[in-house]
C-alpha atoms as a PDB file:
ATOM      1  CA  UNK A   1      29.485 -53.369 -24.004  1.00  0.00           C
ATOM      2  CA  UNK A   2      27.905 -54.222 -20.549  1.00  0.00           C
ATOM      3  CA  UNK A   3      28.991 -51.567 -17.680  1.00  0.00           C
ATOM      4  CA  UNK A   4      31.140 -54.943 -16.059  1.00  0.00           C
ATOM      5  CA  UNK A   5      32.624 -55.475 -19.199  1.00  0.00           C
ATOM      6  CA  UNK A   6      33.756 -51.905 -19.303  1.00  0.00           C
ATOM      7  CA  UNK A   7      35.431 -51.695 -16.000  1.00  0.00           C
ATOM      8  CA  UNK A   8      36.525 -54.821 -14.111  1.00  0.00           C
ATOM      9  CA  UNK A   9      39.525 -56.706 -15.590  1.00  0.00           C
ATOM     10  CA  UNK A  10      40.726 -59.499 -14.456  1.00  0.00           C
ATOM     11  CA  UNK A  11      44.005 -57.948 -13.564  1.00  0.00           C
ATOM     12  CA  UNK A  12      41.615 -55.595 -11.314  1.00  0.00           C
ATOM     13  CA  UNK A  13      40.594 -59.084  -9.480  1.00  0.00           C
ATOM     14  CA  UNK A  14      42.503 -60.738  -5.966  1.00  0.00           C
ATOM     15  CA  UNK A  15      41.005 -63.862  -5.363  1.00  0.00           C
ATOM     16  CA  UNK A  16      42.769 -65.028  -1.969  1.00  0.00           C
ATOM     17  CA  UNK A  17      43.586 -61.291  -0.480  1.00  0.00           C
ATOM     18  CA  UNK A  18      46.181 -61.491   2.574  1.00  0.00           C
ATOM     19  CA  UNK A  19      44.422 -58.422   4.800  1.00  0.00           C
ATOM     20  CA  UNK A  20      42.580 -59.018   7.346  1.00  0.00           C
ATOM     21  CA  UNK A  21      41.878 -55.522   8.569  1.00  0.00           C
ATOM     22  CA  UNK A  22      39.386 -52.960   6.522  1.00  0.00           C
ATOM     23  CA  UNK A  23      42.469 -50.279   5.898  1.00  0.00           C
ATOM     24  CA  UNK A  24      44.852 -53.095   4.892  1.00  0.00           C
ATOM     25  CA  UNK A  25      42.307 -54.417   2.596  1.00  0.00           C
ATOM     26  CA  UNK A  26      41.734 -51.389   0.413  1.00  0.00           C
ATOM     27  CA  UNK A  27      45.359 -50.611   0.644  1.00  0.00           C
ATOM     28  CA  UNK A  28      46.126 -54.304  -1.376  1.00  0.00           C
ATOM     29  CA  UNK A  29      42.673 -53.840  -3.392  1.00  0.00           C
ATOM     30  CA  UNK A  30      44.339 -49.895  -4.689  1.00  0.00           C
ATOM     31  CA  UNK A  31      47.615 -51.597  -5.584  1.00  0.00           C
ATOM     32  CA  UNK A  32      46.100 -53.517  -8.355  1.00  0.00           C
ATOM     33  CA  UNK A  33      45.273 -50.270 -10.271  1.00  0.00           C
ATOM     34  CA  UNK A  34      48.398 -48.978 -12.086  1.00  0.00           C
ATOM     35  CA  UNK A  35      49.826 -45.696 -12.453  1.00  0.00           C
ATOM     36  CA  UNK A  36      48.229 -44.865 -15.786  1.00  0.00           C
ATOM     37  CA  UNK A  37      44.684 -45.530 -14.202  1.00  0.00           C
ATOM     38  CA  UNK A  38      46.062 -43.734 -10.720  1.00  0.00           C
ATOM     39  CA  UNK A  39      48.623 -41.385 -11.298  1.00  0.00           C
ATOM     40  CA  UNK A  40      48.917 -39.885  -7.533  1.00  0.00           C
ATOM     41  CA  UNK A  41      48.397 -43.757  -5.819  1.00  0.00           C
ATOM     42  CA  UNK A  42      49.178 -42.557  -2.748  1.00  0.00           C
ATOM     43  CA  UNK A  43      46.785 -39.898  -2.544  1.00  0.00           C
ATOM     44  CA  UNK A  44      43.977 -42.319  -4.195  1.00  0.00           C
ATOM     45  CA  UNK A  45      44.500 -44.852  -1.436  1.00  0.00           C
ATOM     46  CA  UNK A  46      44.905 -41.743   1.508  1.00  0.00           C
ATOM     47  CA  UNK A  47      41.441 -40.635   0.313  1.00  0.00           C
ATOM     48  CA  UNK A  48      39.128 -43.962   0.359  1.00  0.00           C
ATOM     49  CA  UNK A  49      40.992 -44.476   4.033  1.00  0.00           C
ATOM     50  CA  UNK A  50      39.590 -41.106   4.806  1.00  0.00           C
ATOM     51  CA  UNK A  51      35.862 -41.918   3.026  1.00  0.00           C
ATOM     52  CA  UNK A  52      35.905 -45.682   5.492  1.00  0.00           C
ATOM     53  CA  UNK A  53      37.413 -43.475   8.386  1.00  0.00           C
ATOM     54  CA  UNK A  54      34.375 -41.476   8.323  1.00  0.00           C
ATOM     55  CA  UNK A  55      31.884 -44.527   7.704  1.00  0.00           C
ATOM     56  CA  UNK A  56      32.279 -48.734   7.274  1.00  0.00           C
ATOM     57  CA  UNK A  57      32.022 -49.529   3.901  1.00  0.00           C
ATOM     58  CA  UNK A  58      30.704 -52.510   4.717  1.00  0.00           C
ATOM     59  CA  UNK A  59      27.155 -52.768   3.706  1.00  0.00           C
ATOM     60  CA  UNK A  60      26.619 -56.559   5.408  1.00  0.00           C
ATOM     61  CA  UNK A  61      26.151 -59.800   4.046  1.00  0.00           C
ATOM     62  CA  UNK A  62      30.005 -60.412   3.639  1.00  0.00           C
ATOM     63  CA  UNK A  63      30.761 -57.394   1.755  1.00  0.00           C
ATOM     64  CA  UNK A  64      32.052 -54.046   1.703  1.00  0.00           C
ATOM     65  CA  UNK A  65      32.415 -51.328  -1.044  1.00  0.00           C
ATOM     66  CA  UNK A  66      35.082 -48.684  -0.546  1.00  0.00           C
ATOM     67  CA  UNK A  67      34.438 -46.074  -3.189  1.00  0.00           C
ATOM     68  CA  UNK A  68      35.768 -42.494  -3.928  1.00  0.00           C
ATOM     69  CA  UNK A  69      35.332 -39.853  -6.538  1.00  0.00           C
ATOM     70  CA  UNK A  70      38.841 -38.756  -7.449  1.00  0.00           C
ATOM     71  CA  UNK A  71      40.082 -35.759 -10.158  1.00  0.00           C
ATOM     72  CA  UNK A  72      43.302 -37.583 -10.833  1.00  0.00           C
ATOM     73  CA  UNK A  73      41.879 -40.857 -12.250  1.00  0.00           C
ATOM     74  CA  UNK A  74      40.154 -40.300 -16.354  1.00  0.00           C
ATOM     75  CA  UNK A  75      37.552 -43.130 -16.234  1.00  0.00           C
ATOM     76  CA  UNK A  76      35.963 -45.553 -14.020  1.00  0.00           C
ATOM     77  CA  UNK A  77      37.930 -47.888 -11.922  1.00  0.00           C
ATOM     78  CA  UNK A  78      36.718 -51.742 -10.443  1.00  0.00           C
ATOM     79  CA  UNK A  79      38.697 -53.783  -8.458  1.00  0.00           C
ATOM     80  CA  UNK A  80      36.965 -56.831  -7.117  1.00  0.00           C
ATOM     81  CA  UNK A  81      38.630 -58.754  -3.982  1.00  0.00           C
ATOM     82  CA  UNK A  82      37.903 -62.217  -2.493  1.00  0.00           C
ATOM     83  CA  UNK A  83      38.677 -63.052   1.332  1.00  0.00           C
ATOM     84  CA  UNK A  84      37.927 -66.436   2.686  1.00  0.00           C
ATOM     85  CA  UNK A  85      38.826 -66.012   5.787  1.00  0.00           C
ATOM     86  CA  UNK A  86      37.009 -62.818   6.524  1.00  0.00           C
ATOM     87  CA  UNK A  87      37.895 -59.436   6.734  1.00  0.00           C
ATOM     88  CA  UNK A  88      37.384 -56.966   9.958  1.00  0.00           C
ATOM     89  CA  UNK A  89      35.582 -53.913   7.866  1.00  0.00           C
ATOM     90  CA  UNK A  90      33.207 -52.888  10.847  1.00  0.00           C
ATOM     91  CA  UNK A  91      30.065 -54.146   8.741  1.00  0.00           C
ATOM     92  CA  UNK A  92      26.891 -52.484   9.883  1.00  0.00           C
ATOM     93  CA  UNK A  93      25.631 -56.631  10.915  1.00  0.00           C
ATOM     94  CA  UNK A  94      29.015 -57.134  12.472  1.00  0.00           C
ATOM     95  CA  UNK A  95      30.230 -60.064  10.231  1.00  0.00           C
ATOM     96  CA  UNK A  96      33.251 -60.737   8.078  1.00  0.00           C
ATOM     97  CA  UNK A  97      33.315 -59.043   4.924  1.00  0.00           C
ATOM     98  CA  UNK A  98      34.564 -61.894   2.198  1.00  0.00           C
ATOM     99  CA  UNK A  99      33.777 -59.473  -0.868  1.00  0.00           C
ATOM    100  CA  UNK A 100      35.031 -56.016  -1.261  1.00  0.00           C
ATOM    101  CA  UNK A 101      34.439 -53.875  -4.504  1.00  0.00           C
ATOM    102  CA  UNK A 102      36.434 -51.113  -4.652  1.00  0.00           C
ATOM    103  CA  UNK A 103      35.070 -48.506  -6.696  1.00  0.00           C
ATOM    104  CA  UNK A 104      36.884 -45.099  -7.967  1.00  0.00           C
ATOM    105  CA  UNK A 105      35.150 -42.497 -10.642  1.00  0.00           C
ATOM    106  CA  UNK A 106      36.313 -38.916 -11.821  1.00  0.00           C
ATOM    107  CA  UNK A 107      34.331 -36.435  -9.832  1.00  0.00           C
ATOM    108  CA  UNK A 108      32.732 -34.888 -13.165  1.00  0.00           C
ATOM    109  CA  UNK A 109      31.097 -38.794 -13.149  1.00  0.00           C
ATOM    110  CA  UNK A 110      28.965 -38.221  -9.653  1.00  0.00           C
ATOM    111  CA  UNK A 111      25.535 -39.713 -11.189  1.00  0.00           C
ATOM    112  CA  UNK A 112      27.739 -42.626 -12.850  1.00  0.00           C
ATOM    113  CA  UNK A 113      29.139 -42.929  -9.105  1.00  0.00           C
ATOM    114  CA  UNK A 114      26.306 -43.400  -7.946  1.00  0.00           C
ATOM    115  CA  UNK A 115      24.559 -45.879 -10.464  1.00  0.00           C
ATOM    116  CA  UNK A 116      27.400 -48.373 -10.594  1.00  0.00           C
ATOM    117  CA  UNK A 117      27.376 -47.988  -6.682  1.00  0.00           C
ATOM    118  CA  UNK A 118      23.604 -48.665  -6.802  1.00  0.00           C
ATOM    119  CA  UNK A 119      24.375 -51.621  -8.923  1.00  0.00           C
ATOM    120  CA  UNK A 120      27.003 -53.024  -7.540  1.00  0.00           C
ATOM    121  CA  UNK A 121      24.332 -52.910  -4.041  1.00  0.00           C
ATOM    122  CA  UNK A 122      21.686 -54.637  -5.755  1.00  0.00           C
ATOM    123  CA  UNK A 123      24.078 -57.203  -7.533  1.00  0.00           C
ATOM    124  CA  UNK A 124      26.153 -58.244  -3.996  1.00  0.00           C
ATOM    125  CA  UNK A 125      22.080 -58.755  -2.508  1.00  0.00           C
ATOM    126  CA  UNK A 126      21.856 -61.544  -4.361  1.00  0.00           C
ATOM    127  CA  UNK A 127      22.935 -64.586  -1.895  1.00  0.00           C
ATOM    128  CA  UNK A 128      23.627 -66.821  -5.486  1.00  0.00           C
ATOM    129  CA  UNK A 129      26.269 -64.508  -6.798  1.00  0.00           C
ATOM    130  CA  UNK A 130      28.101 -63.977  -3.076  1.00  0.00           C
ATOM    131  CA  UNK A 131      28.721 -67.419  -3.263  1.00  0.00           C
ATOM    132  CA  UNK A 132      28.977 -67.850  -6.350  1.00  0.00           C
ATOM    133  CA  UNK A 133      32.204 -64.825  -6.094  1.00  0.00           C
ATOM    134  CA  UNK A 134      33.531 -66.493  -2.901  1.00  0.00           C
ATOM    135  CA  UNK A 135      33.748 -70.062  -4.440  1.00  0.00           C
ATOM    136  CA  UNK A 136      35.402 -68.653  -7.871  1.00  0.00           C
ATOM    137  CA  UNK A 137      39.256 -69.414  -8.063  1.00  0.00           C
ATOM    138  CA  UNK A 138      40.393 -67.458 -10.741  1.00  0.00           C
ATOM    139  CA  UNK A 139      40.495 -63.745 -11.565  1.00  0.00           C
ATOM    140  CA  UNK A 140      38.266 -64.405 -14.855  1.00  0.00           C
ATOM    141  CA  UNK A 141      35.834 -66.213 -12.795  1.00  0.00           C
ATOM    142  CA  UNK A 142      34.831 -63.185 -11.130  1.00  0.00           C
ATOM    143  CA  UNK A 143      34.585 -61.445 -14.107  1.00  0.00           C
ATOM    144  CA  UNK A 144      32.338 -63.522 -15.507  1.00  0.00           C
ATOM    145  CA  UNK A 145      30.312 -63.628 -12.729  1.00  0.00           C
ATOM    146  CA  UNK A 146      30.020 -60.109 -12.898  1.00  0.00           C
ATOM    147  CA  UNK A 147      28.808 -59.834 -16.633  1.00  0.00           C
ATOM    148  CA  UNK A 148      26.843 -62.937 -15.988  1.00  0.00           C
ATOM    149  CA  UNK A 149      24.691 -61.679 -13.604  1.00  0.00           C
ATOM    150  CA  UNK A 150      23.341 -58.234 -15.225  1.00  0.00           C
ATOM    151  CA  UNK A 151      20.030 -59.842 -15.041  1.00  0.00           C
ATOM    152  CA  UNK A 152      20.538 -58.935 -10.679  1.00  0.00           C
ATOM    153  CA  UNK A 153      20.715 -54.745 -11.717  1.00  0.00           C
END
């Protein structure tokens, strides 16, 4: 099973998020996770604020990627959000964010933390599968856009 496969569902997916502000939007891009994959929510979505506090998550070209390592949470965690209106996320080129991947690992999982946020980098590069993500209408659109484009990592 690909590493997409594995860890985005499309019950992990918001195409059409309501935020428009960078805190707002990983607050309604954490809700999707339920308690069995988050157990202490609150403290999940007080930590990432914390991690984008410190630094934009937004890496340009539309998108952002809010990520955390966590001890509370048992495996990996995806959530995959689509804004087309724009979202304020302080991007380092100043523009809209329209895609924001919100990762989450156990801390025991640093070097997986950092491949899938490696990946998910090289993947959102690719100006085809932004567009691709921000046309897509349905949850399992995303998804397969996602498992699709492995050739991109």
């Amino acid at each position: 099973m690909e590493k997409w496969e594995r860890i985005l569902k499309p019950e992990n997916v918001i195409v059409g998020m309501r935020a428009r502000r960078n805190l707002d939007a990983i607050r309604e891009l954490a809700a999707v996770f339920g308690e069995d994959a988050v157990p202490d929510g609150k403290r999940f979505i007080a930590d990432i604020i914390q991690r984008e506090q410190q630094a934009s998550t937004g890496i340009g070209h539309g998108v952002a990627v809010p990520h955390a390592h966590d001890d509370s949470i048992s495996r990996q965690l995806l959530a995959v959000g689509i804004s087309p209106e724009g979202i304020d996320f302080r991007s380092v080129d100043e523009q809209p964010v329209h895609i924001v991947a919100l990762l989450a690992t156990p801390k025991k999982h640093q070097k997986q933390h950092m491949n899938l946020l490696a990946s998910l980098s090289r993947l959102l590069q690719h100006e085809d599968v932004r567009q691709s993500l921000i046309g897509a209408a349905e949850a399992c659109e995303i998804v397969d856009i996602f498992t699709k484009n492995q050739k991109h990592i």
